[in-house]
N, C-alpha and C. Protein backbone atom coordinates (compact mmCIF):
# COMPACT_ATOMS: atom_id res chain seq x y z
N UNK A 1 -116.39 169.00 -75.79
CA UNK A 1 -116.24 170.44 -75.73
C UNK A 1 -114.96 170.77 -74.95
N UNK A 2 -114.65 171.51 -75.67
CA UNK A 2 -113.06 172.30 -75.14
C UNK A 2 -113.25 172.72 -73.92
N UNK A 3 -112.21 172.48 -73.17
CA UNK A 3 -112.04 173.61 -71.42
C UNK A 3 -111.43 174.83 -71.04
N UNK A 4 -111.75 175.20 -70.80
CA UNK A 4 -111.21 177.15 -70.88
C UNK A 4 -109.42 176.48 -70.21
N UNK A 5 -108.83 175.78 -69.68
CA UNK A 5 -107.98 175.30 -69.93
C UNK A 5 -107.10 175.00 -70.87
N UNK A 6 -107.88 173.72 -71.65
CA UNK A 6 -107.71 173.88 -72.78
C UNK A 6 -107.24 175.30 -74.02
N UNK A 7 -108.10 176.18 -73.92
CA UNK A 7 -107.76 177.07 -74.62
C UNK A 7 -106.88 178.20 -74.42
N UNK A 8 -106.53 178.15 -72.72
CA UNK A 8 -105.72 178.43 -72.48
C UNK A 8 -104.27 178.23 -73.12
N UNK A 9 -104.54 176.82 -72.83
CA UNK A 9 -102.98 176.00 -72.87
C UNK A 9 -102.13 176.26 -74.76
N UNK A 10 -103.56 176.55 -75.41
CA UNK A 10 -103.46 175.93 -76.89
C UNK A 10 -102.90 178.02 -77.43
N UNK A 11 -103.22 178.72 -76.63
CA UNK A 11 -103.37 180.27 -76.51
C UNK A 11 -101.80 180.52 -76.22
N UNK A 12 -101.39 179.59 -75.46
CA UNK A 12 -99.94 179.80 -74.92
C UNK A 12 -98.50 178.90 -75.98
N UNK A 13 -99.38 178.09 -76.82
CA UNK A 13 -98.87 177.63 -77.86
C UNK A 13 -98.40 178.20 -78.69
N UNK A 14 -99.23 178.74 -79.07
CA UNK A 14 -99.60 179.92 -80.74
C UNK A 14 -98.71 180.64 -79.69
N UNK A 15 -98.47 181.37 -78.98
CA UNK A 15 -98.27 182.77 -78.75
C UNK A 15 -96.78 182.48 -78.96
N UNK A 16 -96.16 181.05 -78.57
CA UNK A 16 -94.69 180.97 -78.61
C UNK A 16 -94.22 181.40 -80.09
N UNK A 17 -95.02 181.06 -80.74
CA UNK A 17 -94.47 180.88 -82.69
C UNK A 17 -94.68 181.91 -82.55
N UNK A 18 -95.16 183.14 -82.19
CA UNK A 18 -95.71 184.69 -82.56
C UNK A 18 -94.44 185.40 -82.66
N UNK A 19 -94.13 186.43 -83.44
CA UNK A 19 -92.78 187.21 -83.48
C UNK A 19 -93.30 188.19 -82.53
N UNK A 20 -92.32 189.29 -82.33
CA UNK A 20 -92.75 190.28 -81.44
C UNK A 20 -94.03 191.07 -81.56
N UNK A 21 -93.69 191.89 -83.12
CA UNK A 21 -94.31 192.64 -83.54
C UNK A 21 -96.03 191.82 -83.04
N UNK A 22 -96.49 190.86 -82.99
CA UNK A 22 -97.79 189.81 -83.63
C UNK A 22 -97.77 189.77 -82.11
N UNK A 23 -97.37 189.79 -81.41
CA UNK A 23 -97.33 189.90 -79.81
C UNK A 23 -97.75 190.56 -79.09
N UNK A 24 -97.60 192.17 -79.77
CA UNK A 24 -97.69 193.22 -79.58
C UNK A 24 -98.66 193.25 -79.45
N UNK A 25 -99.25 193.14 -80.92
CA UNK A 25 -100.63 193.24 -81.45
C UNK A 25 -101.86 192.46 -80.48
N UNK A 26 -101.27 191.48 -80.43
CA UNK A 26 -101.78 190.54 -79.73
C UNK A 26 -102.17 190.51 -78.15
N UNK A 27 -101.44 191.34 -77.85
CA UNK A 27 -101.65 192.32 -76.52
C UNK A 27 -102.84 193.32 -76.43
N UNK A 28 -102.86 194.09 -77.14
CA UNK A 28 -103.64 195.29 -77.81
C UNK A 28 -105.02 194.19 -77.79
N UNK A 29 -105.04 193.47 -79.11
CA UNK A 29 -106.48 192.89 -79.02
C UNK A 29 -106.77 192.17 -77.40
N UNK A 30 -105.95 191.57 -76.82
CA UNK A 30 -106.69 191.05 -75.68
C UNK A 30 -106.95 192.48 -74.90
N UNK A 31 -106.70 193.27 -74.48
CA UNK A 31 -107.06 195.09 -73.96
C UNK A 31 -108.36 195.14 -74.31
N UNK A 32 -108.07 195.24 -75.79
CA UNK A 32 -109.33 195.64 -76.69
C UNK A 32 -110.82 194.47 -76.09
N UNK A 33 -110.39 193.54 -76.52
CA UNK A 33 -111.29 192.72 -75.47
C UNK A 33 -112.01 192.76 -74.48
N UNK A 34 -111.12 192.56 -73.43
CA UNK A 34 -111.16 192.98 -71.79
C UNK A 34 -112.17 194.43 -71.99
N UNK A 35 -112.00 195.59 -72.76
CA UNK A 35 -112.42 196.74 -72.50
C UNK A 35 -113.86 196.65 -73.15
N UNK A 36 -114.02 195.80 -73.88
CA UNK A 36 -115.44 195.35 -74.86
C UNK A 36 -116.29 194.62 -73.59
N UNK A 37 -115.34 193.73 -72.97
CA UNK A 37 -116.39 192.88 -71.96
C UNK A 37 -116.85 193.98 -70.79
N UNK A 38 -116.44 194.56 -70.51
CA UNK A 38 -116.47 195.58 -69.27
C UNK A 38 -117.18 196.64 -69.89
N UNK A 39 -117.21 197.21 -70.86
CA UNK A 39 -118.29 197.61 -71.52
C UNK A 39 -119.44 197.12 -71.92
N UNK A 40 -119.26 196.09 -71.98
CA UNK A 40 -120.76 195.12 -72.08
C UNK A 40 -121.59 195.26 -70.91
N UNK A 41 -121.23 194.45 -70.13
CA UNK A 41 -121.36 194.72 -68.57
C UNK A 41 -122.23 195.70 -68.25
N UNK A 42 -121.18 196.65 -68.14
CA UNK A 42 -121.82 197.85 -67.62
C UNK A 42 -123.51 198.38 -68.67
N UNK A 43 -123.21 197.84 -69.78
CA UNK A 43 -124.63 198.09 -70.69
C UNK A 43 -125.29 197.30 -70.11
N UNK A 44 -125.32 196.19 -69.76
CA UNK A 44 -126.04 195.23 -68.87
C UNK A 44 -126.81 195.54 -67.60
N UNK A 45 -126.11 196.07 -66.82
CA UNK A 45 -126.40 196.95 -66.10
C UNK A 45 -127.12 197.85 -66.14
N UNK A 46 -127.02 198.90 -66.96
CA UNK A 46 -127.54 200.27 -67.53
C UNK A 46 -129.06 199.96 -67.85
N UNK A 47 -129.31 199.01 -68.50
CA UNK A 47 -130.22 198.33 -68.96
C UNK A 47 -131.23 197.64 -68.31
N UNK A 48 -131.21 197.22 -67.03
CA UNK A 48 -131.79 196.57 -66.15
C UNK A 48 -132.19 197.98 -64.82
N UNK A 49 -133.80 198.58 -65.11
CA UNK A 49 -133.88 199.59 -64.04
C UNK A 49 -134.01 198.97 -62.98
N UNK A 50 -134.08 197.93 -62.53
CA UNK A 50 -134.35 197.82 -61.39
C UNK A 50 -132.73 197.80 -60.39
N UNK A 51 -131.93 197.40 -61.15
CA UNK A 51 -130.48 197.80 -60.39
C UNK A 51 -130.35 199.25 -61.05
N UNK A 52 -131.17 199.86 -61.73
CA UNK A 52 -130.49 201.33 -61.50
C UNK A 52 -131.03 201.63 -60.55
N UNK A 53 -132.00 201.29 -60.09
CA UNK A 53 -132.94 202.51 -59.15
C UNK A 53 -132.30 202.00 -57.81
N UNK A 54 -131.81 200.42 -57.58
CA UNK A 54 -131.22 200.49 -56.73
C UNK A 54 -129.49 200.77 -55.96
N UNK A 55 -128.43 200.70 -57.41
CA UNK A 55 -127.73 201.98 -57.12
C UNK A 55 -127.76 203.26 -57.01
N UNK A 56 -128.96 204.20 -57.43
CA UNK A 56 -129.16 205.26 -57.16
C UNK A 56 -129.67 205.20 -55.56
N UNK A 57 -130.33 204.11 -55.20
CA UNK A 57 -130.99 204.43 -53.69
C UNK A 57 -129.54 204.33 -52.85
N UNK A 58 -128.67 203.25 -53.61
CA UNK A 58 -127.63 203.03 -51.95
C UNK A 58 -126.96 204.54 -52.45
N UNK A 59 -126.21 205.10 -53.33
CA UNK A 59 -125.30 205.93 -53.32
C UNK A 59 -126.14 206.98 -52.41
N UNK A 60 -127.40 207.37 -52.97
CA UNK A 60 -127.95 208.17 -51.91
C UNK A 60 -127.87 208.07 -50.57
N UNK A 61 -128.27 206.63 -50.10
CA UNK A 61 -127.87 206.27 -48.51
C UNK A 61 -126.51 206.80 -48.14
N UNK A 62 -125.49 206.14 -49.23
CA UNK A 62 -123.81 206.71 -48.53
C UNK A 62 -124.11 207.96 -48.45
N UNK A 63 -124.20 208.67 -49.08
CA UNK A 63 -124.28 210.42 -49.21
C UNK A 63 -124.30 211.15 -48.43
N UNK A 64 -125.88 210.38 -48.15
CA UNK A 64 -126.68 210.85 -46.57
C UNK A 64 -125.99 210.67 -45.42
N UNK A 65 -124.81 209.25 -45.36
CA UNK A 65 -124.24 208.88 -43.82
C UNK A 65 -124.80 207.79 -43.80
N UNK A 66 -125.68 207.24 -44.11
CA UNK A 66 -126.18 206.08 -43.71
C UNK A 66 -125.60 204.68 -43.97
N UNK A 67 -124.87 204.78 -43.29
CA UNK A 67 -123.58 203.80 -43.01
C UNK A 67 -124.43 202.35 -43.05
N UNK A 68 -125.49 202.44 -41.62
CA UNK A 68 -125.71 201.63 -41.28
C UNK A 68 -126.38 200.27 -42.20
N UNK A 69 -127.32 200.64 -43.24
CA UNK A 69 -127.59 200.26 -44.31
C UNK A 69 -126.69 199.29 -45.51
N UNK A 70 -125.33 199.28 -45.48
CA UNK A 70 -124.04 198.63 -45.84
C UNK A 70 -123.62 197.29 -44.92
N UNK A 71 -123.19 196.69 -45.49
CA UNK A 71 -122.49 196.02 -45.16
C UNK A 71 -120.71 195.62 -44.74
N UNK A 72 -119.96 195.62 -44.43
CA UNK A 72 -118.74 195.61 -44.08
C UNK A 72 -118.04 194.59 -44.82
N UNK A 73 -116.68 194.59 -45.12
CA UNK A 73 -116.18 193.65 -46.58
C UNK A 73 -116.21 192.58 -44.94
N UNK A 74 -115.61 192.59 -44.05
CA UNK A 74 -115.46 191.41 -43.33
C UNK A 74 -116.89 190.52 -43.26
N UNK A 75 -118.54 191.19 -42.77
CA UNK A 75 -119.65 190.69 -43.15
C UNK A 75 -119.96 190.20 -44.26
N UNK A 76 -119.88 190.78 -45.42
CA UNK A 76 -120.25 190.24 -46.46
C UNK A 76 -119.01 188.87 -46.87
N UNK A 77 -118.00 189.05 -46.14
CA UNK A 77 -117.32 187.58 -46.66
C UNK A 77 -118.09 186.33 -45.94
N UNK A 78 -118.22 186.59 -44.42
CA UNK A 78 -119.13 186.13 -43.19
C UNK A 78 -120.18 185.38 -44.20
N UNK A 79 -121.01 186.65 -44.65
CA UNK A 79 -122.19 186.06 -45.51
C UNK A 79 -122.28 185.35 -46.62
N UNK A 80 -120.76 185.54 -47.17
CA UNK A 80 -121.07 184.59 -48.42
C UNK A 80 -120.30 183.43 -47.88
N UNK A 81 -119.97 183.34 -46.85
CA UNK A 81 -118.76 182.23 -46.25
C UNK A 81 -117.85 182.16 -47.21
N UNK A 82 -116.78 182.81 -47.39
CA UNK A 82 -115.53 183.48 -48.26
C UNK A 82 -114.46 183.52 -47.15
């Protein structure tokens, strides 16, 4: 099985033979892509109530002030050891 390397490398091949115009294009579909996966995602999301109900609870917490309830980007690196 191929390595996302791999398909990298073989992605950067093809793209040399590509004329502009096919480049272009070729730009556009990877966008188009990228904007399909991130739309997915987020349906993923949408889809699963139990992380809705719990982004609805934290945004409420921020709202309210309730700071304390959060975590800090420096803690959460702490916590994931990052």
């Amino acid at each position: 099985m191929a390595k996302i390397a791999d398909y990298r490398r073989k992605l950067l091949e093809e793209l040399e033979s590509l004329s502009e115009e096919r480049i272009k294009a070729l730009a556009d579909f990877a966008g188009y892509l990228r904007q399909r996966e991130e739309w997915e995602s987020t349906a993923e999301v949408l889809g699963n109530e139990e992380m809705v109900e719990e982004i609805s609870r934290s945004r409420e917490a921020w709202s309210e002030g309730r700071r304390e309830e959060f975590l800090s980007l420096d803690e959460l690196k702490a916590k994931l050891d990052v």
